[in-house]
C-alpha atoms as a PDB file:
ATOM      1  CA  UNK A   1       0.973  -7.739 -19.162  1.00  0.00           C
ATOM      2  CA  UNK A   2       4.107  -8.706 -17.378  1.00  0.00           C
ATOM      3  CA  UNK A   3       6.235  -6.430 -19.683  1.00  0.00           C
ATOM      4  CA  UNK A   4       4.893  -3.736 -18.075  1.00  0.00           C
ATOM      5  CA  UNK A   5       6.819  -1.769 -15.202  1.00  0.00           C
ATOM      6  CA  UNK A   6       4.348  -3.289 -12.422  1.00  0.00           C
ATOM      7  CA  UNK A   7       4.994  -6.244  -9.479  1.00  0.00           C
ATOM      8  CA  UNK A   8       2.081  -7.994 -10.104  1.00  0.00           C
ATOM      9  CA  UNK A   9       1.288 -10.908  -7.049  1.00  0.00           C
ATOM     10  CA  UNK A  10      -1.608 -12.439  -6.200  1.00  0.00           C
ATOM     11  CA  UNK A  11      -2.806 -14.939  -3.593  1.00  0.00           C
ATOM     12  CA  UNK A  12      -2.904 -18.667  -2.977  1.00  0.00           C
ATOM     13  CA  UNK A  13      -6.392 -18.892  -2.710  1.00  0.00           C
ATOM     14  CA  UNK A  14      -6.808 -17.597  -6.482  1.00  0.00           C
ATOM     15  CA  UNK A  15      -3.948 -19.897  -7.383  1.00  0.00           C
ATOM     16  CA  UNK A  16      -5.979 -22.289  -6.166  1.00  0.00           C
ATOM     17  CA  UNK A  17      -9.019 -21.597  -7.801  1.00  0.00           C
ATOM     18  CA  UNK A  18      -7.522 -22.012 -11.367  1.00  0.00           C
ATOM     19  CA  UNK A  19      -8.109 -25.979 -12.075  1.00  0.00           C
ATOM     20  CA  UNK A  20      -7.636 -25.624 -15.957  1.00  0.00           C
ATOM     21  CA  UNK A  21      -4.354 -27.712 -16.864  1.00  0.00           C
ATOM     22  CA  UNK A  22      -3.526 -25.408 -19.650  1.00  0.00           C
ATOM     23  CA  UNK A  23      -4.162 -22.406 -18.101  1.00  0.00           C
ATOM     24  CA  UNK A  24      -2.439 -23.537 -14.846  1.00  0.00           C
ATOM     25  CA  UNK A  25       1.005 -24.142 -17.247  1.00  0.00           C
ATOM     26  CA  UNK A  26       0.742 -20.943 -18.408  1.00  0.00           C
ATOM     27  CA  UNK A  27       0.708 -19.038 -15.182  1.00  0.00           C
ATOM     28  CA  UNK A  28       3.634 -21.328 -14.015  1.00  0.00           C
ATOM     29  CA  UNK A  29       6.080 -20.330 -16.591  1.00  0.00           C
ATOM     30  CA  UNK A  30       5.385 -16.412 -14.881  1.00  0.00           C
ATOM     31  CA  UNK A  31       5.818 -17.793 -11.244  1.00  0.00           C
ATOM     32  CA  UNK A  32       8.864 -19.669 -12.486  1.00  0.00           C
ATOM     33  CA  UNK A  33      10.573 -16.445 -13.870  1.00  0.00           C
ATOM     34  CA  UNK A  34       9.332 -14.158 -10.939  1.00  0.00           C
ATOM     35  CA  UNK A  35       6.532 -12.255 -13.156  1.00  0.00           C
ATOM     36  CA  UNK A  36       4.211 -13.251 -10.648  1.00  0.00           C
ATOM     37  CA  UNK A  37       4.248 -13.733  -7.029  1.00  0.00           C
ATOM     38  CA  UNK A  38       1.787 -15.626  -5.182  1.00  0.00           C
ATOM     39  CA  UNK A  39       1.496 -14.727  -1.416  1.00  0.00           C
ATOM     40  CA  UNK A  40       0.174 -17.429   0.812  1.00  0.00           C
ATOM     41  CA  UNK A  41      -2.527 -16.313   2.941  1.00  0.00           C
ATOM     42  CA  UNK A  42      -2.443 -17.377   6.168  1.00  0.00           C
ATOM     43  CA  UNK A  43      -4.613 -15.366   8.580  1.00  0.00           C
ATOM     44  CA  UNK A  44      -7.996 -17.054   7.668  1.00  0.00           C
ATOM     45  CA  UNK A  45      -9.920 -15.007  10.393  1.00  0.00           C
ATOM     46  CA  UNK A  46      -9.375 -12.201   8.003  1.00  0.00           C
ATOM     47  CA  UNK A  47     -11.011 -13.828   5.034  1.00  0.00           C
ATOM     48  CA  UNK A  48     -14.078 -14.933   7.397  1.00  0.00           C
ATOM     49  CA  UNK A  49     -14.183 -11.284   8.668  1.00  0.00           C
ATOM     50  CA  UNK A  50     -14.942  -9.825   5.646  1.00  0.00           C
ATOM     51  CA  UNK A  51     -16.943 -12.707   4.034  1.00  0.00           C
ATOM     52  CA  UNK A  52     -19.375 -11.750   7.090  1.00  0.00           C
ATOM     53  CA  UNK A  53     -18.761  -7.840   6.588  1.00  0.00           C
ATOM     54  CA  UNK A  54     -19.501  -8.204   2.721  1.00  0.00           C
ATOM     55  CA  UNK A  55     -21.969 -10.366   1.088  1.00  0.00           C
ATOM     56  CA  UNK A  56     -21.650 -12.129  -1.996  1.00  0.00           C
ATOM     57  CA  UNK A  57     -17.866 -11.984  -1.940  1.00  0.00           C
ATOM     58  CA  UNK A  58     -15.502 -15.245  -2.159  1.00  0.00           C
ATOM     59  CA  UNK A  59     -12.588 -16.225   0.096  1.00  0.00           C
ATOM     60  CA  UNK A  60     -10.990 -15.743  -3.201  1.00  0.00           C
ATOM     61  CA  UNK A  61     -12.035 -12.102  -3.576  1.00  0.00           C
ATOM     62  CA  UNK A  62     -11.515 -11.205   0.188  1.00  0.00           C
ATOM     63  CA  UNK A  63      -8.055 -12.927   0.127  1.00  0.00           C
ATOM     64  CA  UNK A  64      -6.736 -10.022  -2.967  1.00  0.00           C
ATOM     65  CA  UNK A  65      -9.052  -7.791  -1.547  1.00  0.00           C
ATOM     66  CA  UNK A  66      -7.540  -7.857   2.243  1.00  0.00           C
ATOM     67  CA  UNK A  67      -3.710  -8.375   0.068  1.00  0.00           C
ATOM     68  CA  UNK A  68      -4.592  -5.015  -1.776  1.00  0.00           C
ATOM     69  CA  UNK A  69      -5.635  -3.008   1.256  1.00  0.00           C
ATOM     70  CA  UNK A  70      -2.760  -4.382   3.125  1.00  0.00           C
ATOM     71  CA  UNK A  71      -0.160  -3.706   0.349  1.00  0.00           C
ATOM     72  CA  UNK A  72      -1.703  -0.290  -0.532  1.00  0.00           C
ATOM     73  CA  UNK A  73      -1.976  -2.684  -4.067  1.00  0.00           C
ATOM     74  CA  UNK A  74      -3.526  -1.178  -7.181  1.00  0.00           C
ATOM     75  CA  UNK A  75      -6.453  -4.370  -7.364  1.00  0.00           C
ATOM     76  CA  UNK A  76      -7.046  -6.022 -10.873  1.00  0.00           C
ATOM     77  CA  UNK A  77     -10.566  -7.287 -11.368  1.00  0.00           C
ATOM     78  CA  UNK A  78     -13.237  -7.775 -13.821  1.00  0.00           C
ATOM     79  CA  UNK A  79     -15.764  -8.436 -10.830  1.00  0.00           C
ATOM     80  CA  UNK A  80     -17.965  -5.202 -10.148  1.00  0.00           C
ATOM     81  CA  UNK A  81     -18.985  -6.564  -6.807  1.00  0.00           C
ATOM     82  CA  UNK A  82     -15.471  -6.369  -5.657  1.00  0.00           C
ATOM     83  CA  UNK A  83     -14.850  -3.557  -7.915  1.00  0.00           C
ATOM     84  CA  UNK A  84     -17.706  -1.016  -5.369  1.00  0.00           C
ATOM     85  CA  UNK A  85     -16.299  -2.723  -2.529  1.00  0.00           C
ATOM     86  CA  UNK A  86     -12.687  -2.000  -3.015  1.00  0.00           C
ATOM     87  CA  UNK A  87     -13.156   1.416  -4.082  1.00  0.00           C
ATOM     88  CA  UNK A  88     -15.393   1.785  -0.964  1.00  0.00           C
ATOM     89  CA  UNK A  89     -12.193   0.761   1.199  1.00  0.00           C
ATOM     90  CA  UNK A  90     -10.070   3.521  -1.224  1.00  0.00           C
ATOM     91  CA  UNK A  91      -8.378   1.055  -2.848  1.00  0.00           C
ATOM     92  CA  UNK A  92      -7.208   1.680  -6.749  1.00  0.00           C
ATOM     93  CA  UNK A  93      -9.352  -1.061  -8.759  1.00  0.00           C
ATOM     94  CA  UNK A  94      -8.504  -1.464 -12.625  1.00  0.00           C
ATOM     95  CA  UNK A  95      -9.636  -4.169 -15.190  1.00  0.00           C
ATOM     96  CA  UNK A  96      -8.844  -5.758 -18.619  1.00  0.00           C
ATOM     97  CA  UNK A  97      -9.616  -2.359 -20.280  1.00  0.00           C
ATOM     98  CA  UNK A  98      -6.851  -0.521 -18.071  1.00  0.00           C
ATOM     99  CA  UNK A  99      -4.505  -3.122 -19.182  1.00  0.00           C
ATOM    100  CA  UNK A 100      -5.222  -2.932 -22.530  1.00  0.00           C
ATOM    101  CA  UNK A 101      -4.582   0.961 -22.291  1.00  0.00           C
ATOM    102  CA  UNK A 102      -1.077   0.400 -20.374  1.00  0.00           C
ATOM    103  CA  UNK A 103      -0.023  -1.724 -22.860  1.00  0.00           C
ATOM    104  CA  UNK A 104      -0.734   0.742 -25.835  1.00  0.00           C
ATOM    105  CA  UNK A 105       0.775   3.473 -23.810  1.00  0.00           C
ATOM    106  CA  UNK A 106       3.615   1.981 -23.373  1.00  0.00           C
ATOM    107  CA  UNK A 107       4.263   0.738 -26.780  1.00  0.00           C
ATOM    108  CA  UNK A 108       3.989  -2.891 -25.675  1.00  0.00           C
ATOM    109  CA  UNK A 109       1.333  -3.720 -28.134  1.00  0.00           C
ATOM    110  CA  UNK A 110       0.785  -1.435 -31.294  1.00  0.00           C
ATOM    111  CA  UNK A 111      -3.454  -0.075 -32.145  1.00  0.00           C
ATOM    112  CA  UNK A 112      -3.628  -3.509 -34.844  1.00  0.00           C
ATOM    113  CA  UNK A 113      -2.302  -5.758 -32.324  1.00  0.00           C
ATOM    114  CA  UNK A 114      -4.571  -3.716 -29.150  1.00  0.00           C
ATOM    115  CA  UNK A 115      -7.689  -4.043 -31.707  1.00  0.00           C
ATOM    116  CA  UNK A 116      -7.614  -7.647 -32.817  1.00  0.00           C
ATOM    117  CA  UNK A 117      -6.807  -9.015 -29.377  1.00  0.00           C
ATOM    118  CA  UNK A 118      -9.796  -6.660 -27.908  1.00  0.00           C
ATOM    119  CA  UNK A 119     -12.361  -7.822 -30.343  1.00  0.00           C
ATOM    120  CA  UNK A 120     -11.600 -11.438 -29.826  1.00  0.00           C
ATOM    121  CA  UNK A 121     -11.796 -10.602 -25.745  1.00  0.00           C
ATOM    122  CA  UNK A 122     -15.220  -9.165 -26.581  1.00  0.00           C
ATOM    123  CA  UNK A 123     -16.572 -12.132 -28.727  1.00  0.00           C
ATOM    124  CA  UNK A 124     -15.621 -14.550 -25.374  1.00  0.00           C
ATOM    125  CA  UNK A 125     -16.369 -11.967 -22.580  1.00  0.00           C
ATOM    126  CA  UNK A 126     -20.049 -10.249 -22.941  1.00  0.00           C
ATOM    127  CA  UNK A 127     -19.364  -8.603 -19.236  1.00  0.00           C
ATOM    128  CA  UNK A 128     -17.329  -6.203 -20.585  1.00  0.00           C
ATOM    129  CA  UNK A 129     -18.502  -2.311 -20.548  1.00  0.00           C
ATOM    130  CA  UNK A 130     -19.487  -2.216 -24.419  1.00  0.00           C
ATOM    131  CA  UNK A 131     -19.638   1.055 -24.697  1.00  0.00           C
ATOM    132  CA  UNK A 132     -15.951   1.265 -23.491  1.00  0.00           C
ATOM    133  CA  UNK A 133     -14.645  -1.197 -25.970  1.00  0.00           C
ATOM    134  CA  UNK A 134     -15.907   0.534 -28.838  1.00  0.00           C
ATOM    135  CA  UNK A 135     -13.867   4.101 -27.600  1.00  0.00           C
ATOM    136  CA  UNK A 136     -10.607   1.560 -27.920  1.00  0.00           C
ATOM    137  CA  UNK A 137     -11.685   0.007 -30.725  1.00  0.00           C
ATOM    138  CA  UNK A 138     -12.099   3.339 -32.834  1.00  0.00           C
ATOM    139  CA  UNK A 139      -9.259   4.602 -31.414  1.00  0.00           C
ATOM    140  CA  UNK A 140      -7.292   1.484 -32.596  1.00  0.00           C
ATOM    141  CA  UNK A 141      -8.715   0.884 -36.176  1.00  0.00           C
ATOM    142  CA  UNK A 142      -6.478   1.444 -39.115  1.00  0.00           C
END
């Protein structure tokens, strides 16, 4: 994903959230070599703001929420909660799928590579739009 010609960033507070050792390693390597900035959030009357403005949403979704809006930040998210409520605000919201597509389109990963790594995501991750996956997956076979 970090081949791709994006900045990606997000915030502290998701940072935070990750308590995995192995996973937490991983990220660090892209924080290390500047793949991935995290932005510390600060302003914590923001967060509470729209935690009272929008039910059901974390400080963790408010704080990349509040980040996109103020960046004017395409938003990355597999949550469909945050996914209504950021397009609400006019905010560009894309998920795993999108990704998946960038990296085909730009040659980053070829249709065997896009396919196998899509039907493993879809043996692990049942939230994802079925009907969606399949489109790729046909479109990827060989």
């Amino acid at each position: 994903m970090f081949k791709l010609n994006y900045s990606f960033c997000t915030t502290d507070f998701i940072l935070n959230e990750i308590t995995d050792v192995s996973q937490k390693s991983a990220i660090q390597k892209f924080i290390d070599d500047k793949s991935l900035a995290i932005l510390s959030f600060t302003d914590i009357s923001k967060i509470y703001h729209e935690l009272n403005n929008h039910k059901g949403l974390s400080s963790q979704d408010c704080s990349v929420l509040i980040t996109a809006r103020e960046y004017e930040a395409i938003l990355l998210t597999g949550d469909s909660h945050l996914r209504k409520i950021a397009e609400s605000d006019g905010i560009e919201v894309h998920g795993i799928l999108w990704v998946f597509d960038e990296l085909f389109d730009n040659n980053i990963i070829n249709a065997k590579n896009a396919h196998s790594k899509l039907s493993h995501l879809m043996k692990i991750n049942t939230f994802l739009p079925q009907d969606e996956c399949i489109k790729r997956l046909n479109k990827w076979k060989q």
